[in-house]
C-alpha atoms as a PDB file:
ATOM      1  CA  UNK A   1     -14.865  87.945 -36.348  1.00  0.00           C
ATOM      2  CA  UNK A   2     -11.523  87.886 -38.398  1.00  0.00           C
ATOM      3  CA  UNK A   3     -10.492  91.151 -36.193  1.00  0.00           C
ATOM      4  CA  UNK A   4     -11.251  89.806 -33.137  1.00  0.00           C
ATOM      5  CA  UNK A   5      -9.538  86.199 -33.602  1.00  0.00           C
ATOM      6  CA  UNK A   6      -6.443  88.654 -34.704  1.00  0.00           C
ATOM      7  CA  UNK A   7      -6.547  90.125 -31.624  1.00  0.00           C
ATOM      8  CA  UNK A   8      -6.937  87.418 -29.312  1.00  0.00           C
ATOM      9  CA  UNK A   9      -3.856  86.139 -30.636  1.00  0.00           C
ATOM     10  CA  UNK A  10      -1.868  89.169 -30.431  1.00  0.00           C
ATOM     11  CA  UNK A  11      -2.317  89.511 -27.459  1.00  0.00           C
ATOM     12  CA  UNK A  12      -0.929  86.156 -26.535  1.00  0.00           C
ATOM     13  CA  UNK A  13       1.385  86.249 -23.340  1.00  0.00           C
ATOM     14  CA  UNK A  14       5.452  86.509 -24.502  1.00  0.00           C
ATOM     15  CA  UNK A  15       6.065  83.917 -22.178  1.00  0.00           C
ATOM     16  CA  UNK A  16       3.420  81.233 -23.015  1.00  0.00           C
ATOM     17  CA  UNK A  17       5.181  78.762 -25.512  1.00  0.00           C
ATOM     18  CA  UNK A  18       3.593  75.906 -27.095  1.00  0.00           C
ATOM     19  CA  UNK A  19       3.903  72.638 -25.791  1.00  0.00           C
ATOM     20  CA  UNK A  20       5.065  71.157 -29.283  1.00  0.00           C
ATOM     21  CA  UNK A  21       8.231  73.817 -29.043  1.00  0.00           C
ATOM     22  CA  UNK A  22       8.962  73.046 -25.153  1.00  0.00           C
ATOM     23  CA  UNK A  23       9.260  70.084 -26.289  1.00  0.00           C
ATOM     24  CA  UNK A  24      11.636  70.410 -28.998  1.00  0.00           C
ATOM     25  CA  UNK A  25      13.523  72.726 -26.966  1.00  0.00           C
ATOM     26  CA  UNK A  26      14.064  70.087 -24.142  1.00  0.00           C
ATOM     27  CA  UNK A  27      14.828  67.168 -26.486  1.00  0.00           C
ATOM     28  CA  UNK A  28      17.832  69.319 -28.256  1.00  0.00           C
ATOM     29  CA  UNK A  29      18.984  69.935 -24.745  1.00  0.00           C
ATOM     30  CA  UNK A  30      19.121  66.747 -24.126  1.00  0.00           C
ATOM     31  CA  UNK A  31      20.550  65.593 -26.921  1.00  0.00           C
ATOM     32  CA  UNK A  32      23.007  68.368 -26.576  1.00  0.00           C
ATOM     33  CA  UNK A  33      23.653  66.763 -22.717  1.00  0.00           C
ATOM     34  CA  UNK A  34      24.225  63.651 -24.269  1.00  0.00           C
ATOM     35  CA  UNK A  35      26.956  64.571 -26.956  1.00  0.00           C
ATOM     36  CA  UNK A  36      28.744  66.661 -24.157  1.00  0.00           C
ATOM     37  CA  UNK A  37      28.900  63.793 -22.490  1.00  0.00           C
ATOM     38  CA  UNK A  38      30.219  61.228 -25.122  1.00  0.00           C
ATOM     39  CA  UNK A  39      32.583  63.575 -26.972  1.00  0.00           C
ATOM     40  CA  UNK A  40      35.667  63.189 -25.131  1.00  0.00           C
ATOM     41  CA  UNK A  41      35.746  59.622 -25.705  1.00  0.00           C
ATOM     42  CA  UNK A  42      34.791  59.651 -29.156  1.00  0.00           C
ATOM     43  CA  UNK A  43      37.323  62.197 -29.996  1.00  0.00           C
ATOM     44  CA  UNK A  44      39.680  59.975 -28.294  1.00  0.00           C
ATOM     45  CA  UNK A  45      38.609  56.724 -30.112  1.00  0.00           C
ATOM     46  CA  UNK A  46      38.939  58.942 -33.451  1.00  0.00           C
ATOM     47  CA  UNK A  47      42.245  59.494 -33.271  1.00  0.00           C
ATOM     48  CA  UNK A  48      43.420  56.383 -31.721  1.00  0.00           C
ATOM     49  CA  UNK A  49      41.948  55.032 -34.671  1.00  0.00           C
ATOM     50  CA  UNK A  50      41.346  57.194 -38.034  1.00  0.00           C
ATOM     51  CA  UNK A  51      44.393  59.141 -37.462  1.00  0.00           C
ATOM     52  CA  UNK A  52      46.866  56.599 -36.979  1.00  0.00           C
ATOM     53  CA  UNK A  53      45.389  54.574 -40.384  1.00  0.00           C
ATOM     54  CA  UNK A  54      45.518  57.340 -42.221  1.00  0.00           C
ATOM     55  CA  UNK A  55      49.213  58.127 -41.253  1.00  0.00           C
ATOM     56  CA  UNK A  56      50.425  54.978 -41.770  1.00  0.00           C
ATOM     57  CA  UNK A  57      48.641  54.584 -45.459  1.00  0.00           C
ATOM     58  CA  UNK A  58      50.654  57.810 -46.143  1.00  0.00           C
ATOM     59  CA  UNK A  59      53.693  56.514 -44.664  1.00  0.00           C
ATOM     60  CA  UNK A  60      53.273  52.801 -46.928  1.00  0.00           C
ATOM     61  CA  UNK A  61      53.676  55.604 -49.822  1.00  0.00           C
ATOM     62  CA  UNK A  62      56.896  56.702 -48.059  1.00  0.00           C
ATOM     63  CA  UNK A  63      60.547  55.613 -47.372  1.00  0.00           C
ATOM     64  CA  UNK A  64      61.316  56.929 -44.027  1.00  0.00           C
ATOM     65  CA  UNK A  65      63.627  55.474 -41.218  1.00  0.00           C
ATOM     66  CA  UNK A  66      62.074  57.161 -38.979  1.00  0.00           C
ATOM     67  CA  UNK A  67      64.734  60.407 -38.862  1.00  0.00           C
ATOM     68  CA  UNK A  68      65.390  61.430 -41.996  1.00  0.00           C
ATOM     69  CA  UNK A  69      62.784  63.263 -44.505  1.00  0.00           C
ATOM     70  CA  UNK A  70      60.063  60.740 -45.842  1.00  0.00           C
ATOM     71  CA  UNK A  71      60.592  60.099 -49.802  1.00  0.00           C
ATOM     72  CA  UNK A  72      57.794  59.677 -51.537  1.00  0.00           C
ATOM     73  CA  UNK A  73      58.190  56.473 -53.648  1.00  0.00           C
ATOM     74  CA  UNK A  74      54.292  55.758 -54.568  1.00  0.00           C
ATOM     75  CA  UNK A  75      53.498  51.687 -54.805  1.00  0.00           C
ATOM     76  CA  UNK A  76      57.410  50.676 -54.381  1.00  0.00           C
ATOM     77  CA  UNK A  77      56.722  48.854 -51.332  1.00  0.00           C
ATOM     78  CA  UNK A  78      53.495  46.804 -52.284  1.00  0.00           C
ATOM     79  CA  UNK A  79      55.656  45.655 -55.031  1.00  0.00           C
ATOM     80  CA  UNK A  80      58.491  44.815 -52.649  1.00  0.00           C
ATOM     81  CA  UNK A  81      56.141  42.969 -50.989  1.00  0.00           C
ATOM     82  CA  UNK A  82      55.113  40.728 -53.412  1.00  0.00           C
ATOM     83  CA  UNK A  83      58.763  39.416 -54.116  1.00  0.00           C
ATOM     84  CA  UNK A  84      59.416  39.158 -50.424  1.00  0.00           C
ATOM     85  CA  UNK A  85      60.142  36.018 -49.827  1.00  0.00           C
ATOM     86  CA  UNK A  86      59.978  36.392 -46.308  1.00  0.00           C
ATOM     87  CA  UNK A  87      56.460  38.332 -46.304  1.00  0.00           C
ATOM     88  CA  UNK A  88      55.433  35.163 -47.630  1.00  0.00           C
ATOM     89  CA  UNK A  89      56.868  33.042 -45.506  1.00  0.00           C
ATOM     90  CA  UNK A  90      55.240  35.181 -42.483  1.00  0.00           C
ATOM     91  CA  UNK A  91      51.763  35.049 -44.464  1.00  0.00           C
ATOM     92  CA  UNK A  92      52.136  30.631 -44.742  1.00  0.00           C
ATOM     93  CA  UNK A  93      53.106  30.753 -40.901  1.00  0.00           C
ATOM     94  CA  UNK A  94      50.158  32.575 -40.138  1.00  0.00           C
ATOM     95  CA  UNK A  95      47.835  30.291 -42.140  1.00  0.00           C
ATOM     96  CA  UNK A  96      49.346  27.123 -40.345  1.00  0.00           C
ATOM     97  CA  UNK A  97      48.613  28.679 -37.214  1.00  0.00           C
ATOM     98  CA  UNK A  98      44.900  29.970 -38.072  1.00  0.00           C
ATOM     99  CA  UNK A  99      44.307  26.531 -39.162  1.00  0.00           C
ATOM    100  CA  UNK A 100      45.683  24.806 -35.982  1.00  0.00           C
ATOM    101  CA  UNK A 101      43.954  27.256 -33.631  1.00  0.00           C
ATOM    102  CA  UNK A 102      40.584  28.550 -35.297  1.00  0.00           C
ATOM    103  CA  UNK A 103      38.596  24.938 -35.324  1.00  0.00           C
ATOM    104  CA  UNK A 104      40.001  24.045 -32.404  1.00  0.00           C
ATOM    105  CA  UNK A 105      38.997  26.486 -30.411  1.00  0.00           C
ATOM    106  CA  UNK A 106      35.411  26.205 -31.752  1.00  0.00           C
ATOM    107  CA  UNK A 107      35.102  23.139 -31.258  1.00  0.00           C
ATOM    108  CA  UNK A 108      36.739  23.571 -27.644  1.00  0.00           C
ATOM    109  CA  UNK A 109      34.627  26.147 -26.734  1.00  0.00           C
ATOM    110  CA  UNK A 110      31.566  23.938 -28.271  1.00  0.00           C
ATOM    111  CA  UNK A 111      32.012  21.088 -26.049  1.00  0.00           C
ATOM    112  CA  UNK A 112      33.158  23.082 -22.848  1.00  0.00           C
ATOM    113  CA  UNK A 113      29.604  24.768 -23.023  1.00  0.00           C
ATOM    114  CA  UNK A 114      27.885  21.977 -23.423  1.00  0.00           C
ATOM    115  CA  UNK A 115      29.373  20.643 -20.530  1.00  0.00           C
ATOM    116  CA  UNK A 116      28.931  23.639 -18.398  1.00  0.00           C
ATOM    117  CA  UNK A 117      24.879  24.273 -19.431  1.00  0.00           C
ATOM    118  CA  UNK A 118      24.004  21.779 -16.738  1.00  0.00           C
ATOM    119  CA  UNK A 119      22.455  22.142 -13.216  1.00  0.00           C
ATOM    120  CA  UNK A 120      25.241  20.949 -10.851  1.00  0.00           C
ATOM    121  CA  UNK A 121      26.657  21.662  -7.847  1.00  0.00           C
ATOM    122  CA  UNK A 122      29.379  24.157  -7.886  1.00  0.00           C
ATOM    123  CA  UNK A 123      28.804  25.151 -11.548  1.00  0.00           C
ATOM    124  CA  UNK A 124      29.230  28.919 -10.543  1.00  0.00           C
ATOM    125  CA  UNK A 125      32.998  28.392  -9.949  1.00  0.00           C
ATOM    126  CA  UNK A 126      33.165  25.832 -12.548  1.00  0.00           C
ATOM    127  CA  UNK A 127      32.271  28.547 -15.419  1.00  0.00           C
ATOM    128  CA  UNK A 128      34.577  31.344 -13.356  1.00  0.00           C
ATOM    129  CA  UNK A 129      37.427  28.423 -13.505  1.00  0.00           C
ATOM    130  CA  UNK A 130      37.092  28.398 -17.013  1.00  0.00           C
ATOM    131  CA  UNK A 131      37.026  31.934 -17.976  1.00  0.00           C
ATOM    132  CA  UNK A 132      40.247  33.154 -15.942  1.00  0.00           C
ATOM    133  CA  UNK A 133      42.999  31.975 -18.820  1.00  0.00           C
ATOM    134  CA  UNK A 134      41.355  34.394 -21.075  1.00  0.00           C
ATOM    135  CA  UNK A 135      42.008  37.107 -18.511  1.00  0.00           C
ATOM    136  CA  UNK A 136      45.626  36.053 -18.273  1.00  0.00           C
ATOM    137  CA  UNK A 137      47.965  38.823 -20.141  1.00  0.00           C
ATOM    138  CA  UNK A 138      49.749  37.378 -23.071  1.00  0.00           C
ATOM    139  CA  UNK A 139      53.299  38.145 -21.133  1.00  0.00           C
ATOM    140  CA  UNK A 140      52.341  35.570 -18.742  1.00  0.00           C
ATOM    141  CA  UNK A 141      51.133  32.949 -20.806  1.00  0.00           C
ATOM    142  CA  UNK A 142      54.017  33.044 -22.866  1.00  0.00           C
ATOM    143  CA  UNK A 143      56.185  32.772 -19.516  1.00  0.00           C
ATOM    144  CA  UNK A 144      54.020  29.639 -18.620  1.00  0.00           C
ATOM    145  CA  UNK A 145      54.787  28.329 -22.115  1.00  0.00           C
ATOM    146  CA  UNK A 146      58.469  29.071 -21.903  1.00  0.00           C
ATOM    147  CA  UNK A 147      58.146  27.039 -18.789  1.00  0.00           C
ATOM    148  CA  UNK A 148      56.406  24.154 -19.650  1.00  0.00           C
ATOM    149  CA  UNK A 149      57.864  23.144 -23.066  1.00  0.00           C
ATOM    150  CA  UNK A 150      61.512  24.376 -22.234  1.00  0.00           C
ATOM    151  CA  UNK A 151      63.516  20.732 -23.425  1.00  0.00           C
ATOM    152  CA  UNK A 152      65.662  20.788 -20.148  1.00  0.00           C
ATOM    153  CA  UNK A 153      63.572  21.312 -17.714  1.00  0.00           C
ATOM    154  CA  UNK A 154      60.425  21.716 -18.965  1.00  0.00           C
ATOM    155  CA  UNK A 155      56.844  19.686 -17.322  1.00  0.00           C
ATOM    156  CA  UNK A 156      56.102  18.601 -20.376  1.00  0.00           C
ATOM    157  CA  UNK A 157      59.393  16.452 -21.219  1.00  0.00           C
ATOM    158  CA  UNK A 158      59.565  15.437 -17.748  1.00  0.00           C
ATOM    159  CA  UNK A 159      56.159  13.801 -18.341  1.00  0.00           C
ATOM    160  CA  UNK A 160      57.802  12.293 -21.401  1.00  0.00           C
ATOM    161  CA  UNK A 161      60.632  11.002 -19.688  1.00  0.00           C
ATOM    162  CA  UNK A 162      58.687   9.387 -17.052  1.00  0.00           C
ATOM    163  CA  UNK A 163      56.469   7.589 -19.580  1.00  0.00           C
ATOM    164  CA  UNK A 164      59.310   6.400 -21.099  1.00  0.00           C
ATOM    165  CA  UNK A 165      58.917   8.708 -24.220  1.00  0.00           C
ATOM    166  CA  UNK A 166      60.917  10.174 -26.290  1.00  0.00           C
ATOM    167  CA  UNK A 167      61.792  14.131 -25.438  1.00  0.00           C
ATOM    168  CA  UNK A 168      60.557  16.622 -28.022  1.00  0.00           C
ATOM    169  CA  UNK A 169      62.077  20.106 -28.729  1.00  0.00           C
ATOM    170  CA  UNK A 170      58.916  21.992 -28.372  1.00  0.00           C
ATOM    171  CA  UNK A 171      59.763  25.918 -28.661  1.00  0.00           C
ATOM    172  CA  UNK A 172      62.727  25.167 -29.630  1.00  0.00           C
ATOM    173  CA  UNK A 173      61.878  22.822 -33.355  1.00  0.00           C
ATOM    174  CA  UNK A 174      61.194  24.635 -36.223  1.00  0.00           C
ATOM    175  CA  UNK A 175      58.059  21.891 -36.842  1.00  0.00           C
ATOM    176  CA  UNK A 176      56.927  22.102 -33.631  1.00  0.00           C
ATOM    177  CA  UNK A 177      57.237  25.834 -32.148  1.00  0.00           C
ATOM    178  CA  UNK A 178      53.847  27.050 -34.147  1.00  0.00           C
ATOM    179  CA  UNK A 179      52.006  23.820 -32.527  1.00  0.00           C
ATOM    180  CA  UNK A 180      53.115  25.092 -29.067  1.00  0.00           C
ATOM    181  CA  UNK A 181      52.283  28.118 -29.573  1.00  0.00           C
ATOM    182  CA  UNK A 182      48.500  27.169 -30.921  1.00  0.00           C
ATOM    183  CA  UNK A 183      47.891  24.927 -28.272  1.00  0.00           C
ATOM    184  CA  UNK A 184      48.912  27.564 -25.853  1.00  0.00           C
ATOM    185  CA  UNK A 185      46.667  29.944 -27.575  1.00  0.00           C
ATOM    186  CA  UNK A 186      43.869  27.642 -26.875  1.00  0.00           C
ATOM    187  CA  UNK A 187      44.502  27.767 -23.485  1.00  0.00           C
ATOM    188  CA  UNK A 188      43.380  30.881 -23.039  1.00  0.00           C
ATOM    189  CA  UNK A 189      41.148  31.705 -26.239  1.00  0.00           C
ATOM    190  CA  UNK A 190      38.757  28.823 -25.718  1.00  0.00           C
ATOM    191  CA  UNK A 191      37.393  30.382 -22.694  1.00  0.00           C
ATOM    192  CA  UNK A 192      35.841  33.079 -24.763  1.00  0.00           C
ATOM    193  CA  UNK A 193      33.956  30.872 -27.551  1.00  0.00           C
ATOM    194  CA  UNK A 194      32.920  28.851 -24.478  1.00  0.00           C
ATOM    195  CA  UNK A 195      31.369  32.276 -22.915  1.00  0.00           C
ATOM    196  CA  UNK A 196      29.339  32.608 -26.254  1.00  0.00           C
ATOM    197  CA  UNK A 197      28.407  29.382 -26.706  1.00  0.00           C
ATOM    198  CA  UNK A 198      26.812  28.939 -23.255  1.00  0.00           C
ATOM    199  CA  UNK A 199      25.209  32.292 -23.908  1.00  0.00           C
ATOM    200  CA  UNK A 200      23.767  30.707 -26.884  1.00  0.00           C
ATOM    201  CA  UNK A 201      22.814  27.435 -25.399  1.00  0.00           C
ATOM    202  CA  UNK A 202      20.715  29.137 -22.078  1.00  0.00           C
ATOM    203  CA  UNK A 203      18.613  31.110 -25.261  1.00  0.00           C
ATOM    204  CA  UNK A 204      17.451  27.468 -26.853  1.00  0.00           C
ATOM    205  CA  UNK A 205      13.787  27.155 -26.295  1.00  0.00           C
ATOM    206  CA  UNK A 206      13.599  24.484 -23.281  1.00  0.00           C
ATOM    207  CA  UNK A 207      10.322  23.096 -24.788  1.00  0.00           C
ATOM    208  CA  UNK A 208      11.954  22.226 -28.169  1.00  0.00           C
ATOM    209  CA  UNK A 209      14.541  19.974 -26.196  1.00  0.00           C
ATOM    210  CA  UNK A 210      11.669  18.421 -23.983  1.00  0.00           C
ATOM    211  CA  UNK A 211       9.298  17.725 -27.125  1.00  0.00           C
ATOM    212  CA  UNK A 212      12.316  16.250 -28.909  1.00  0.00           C
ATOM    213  CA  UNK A 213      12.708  13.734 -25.573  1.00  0.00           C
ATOM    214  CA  UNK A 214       9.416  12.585 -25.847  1.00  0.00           C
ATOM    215  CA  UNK A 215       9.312  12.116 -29.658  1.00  0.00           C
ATOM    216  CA  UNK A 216      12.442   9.399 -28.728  1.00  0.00           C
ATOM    217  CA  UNK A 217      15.104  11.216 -29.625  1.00  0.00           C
ATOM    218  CA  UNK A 218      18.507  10.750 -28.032  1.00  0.00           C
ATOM    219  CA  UNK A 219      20.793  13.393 -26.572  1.00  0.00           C
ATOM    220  CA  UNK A 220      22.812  13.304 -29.525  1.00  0.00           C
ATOM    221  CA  UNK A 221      19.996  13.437 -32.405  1.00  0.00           C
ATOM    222  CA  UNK A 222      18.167  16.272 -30.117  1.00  0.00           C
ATOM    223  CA  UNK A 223      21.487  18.157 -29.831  1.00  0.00           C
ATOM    224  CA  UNK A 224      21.997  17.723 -34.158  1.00  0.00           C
ATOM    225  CA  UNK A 225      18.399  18.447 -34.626  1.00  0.00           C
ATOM    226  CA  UNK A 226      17.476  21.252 -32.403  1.00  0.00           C
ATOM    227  CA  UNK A 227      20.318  22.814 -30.786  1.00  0.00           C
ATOM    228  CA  UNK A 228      22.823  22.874 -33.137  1.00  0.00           C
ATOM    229  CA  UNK A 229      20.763  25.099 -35.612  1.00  0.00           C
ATOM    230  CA  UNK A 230      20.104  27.478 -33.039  1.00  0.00           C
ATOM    231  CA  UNK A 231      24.232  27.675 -32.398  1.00  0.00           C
ATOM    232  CA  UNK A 232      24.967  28.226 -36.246  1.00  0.00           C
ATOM    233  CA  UNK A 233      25.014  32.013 -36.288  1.00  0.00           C
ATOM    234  CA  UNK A 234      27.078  32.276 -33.330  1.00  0.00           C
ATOM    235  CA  UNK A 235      29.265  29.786 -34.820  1.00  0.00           C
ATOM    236  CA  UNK A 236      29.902  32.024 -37.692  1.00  0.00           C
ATOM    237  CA  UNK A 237      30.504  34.947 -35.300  1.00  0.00           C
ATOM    238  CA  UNK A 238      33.136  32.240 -33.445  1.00  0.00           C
ATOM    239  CA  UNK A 239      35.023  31.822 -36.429  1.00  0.00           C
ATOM    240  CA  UNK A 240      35.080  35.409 -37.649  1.00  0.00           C
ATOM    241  CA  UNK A 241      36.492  36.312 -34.672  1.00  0.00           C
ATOM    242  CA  UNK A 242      38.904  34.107 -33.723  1.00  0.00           C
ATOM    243  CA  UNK A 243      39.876  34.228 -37.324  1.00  0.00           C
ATOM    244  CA  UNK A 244      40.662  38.025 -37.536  1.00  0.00           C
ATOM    245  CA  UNK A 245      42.440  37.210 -33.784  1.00  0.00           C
ATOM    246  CA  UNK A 246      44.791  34.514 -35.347  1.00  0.00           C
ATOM    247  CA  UNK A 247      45.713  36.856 -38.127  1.00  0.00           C
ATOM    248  CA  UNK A 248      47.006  39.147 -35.654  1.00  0.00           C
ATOM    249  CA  UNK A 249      48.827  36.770 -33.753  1.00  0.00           C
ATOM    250  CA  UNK A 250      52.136  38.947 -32.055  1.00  0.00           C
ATOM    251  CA  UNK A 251      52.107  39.233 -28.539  1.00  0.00           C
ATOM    252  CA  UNK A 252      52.493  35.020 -27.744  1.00  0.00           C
ATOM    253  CA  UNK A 253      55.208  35.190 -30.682  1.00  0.00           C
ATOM    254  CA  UNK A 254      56.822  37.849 -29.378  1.00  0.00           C
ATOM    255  CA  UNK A 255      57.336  36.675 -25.340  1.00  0.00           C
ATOM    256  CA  UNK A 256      58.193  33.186 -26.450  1.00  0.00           C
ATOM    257  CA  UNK A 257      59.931  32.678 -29.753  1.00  0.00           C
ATOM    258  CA  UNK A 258      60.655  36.226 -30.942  1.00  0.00           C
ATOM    259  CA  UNK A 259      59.676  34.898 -34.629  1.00  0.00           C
ATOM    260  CA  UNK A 260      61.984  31.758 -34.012  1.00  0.00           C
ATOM    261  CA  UNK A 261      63.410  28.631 -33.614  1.00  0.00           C
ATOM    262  CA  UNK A 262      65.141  29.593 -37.873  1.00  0.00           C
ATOM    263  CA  UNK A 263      61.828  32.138 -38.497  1.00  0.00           C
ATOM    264  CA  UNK A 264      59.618  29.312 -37.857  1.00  0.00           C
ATOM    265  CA  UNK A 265      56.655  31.534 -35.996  1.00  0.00           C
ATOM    266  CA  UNK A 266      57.132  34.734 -37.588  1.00  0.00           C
ATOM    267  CA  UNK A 267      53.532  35.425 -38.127  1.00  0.00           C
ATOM    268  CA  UNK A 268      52.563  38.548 -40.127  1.00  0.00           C
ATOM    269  CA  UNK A 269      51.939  41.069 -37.697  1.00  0.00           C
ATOM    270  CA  UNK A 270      55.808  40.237 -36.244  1.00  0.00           C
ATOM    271  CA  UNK A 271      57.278  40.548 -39.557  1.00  0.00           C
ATOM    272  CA  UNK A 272      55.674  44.231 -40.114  1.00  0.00           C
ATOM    273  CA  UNK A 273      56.894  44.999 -36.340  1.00  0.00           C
ATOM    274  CA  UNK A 274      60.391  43.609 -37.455  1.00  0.00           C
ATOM    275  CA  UNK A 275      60.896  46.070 -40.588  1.00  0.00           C
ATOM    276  CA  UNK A 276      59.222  48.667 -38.874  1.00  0.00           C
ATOM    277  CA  UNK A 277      61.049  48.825 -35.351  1.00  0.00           C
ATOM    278  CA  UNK A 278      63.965  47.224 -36.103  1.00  0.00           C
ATOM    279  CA  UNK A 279      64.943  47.567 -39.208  1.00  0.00           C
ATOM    280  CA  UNK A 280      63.463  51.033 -39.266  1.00  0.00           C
ATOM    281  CA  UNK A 281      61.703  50.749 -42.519  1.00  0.00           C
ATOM    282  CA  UNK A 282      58.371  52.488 -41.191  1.00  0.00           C
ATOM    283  CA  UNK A 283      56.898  52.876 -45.266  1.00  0.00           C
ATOM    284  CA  UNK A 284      57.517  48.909 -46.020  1.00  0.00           C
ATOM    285  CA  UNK A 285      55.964  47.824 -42.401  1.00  0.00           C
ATOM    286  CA  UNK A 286      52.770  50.369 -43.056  1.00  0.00           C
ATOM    287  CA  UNK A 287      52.600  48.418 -46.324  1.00  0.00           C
ATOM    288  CA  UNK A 288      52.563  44.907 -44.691  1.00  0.00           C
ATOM    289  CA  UNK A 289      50.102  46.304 -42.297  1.00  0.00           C
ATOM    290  CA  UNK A 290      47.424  47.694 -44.594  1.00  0.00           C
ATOM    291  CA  UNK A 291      48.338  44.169 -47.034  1.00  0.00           C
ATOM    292  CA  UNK A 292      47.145  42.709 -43.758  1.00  0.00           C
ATOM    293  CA  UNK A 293      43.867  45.086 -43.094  1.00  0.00           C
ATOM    294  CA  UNK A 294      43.081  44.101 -47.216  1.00  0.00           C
ATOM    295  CA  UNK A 295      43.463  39.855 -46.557  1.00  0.00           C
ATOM    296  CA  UNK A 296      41.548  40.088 -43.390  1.00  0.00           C
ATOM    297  CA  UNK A 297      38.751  42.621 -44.450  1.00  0.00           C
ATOM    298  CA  UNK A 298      38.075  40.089 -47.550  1.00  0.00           C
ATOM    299  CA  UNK A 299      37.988  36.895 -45.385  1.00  0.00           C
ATOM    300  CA  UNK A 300      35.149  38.401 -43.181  1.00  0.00           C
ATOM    301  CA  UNK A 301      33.457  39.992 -46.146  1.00  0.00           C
ATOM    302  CA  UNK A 302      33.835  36.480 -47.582  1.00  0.00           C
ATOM    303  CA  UNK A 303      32.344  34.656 -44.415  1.00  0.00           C
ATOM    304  CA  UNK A 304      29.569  36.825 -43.786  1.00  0.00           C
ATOM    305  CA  UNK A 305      28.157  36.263 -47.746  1.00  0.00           C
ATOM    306  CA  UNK A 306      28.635  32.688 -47.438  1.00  0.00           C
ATOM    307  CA  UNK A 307      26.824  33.105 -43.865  1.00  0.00           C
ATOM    308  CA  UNK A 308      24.048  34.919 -45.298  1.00  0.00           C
ATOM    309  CA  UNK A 309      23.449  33.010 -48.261  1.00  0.00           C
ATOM    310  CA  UNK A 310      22.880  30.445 -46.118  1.00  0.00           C
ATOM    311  CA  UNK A 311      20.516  31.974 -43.987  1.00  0.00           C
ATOM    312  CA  UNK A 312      22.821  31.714 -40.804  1.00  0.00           C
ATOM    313  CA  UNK A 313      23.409  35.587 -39.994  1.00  0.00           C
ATOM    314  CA  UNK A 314      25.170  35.974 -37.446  1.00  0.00           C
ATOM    315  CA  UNK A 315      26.020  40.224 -37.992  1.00  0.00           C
END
């Protein structure tokens, strides 16, 4: 019996495979298909991205203008850094502008959803309406800005002067240019929490709402008690975001104030652009920039523990 079973299986077609190896076979090919497929774009995203950071933590090492050999000078510029008094100056104007524009635009964003979760007529267009400053390019809001706070002929003095008013300096006051430039940042920013918020708001359970109606609860205790701790966790995604956005504030700087009125709205991100492209000090702006990649890496570390702790998870 042992001889014949041995034979039976020897003599086993070449060509007939096993299913469990077919298989196999077709799921590596496919897998295969798949990689072909996504490889040029994730070699492109890797060195749009790892290469560059890794050059320019080499080049924070460095003193190079750019032309002449790189000289190695090890932590030089992190402790140049830390006696800048301008760096620091950059880092406070930065701060005063993440605390102008982050709540704001939460709280924006909070209330414009809530607005727009409601069955009305023409609500379609009313949500598109919303969402086309955020597809406005930086270049062109800071145009509109330029425009509308300019003290000569600006709409917003104008409006002033017809009220009676005093005129205000706007872009051009060293206590007022970061306020401009928040507000005008909330222009167009609020239209994305809004987005996630209303995203948020369609996922609430419609019978928690109703019960909550019939128990006697007002709009406002049913929006406190029920909706709100549905929102929490994209809250915490709202503020991480816009948070690590207003750290990187440059391009609304850079087309209205160019770090002006007397340095006023140099933010940190157009202080590391200034050394490195103007100045030409390439190793002390890689230094700002990674100081910059450290602060904002520990905020969200910071918010998501504090999230979690509190059982509002939101990544």
């Amino acid at each position: 019996m042992a001889l014949q079973s041995s034979t039976t299986t020897d003599e086993l077609p070449a060509g007939d495979v096993p299913a469990g190896s077919r298989r196999a076979a077709r799921r590596w090919a496919d897998n295969l298909q798949g990689w072909a497929f996504i490889a040029p774009a994730t070699v492109v995203v890797l060195g749009l991205s790892i290469f560059p950071a890794v050059w320019s933590f080499i080049l924070s090492l460095q003193k190079w203008d750019g032309f002449s050999d790189p000289k190695f000078i090890g932590g030089h510029n992190y402790s140049r850094l830390v006696s800048d008094t301008a760096f620091w100056d950059a880092v406070q104007h930065t701060l005063l502008y993440t605390v102008l524009f982050v709540p704001a635009s939460a709280l924006m964003g909070l209330f414009l959803a809530v607005a727009l979760n409601r069955k009305i007529r023409f609500i379609g267009f009313y949500r598109t309406a919303i969402f086309v400053p955020f597809v406005a390019s930086a270049a062109a809001t800071g145009i509109l800005a330029t425009y509308l706070f300019s003290p000569q002929f600006g709409l917003a003095n104008d409006l002033l002067r017809r009220m009676g008013l005093p005129q205000q300096g706007w872009l051009e006051s060293p206590s007022q240019a970061m306020l401009v430039i928040a507000i005008m940042s909330l222009w167009g920013q609020a239209a994305f929490t809004t987005v996630i918020y209303l995203a948020a708001l369609q996922d609430v359970p419609v019978e928690l709402t109703e019960a909550a109606k019939i128990d006697g609860a007002n709009p406002w205790q049913a929006f406190w008690r029920i909706i709100w701790p549905h929102l929490s966790p994209v809250t915490v995604f709202v503020v991480v975001w816009q948070t690590i956005g207003a750290i990187q504030l440059f391009d609304l700087v850079y087309t209205t104030t160019r770090g002006g009125p007397l340095d006023a709205t140099k933010t940190i991100v157009y202080f590391l652009w200034d050394r490195a492209f103007r100045t030409l000090e390439f190793g002390y702006g890689s230094a700002a920039a990674y100081a910059l990649f450290a602060v904002t890496l520990l905020i969200t570390i910071g918010i998501v523990v504090y999230s979690r702790r509190r059982n509002l998870e939101a990544f």
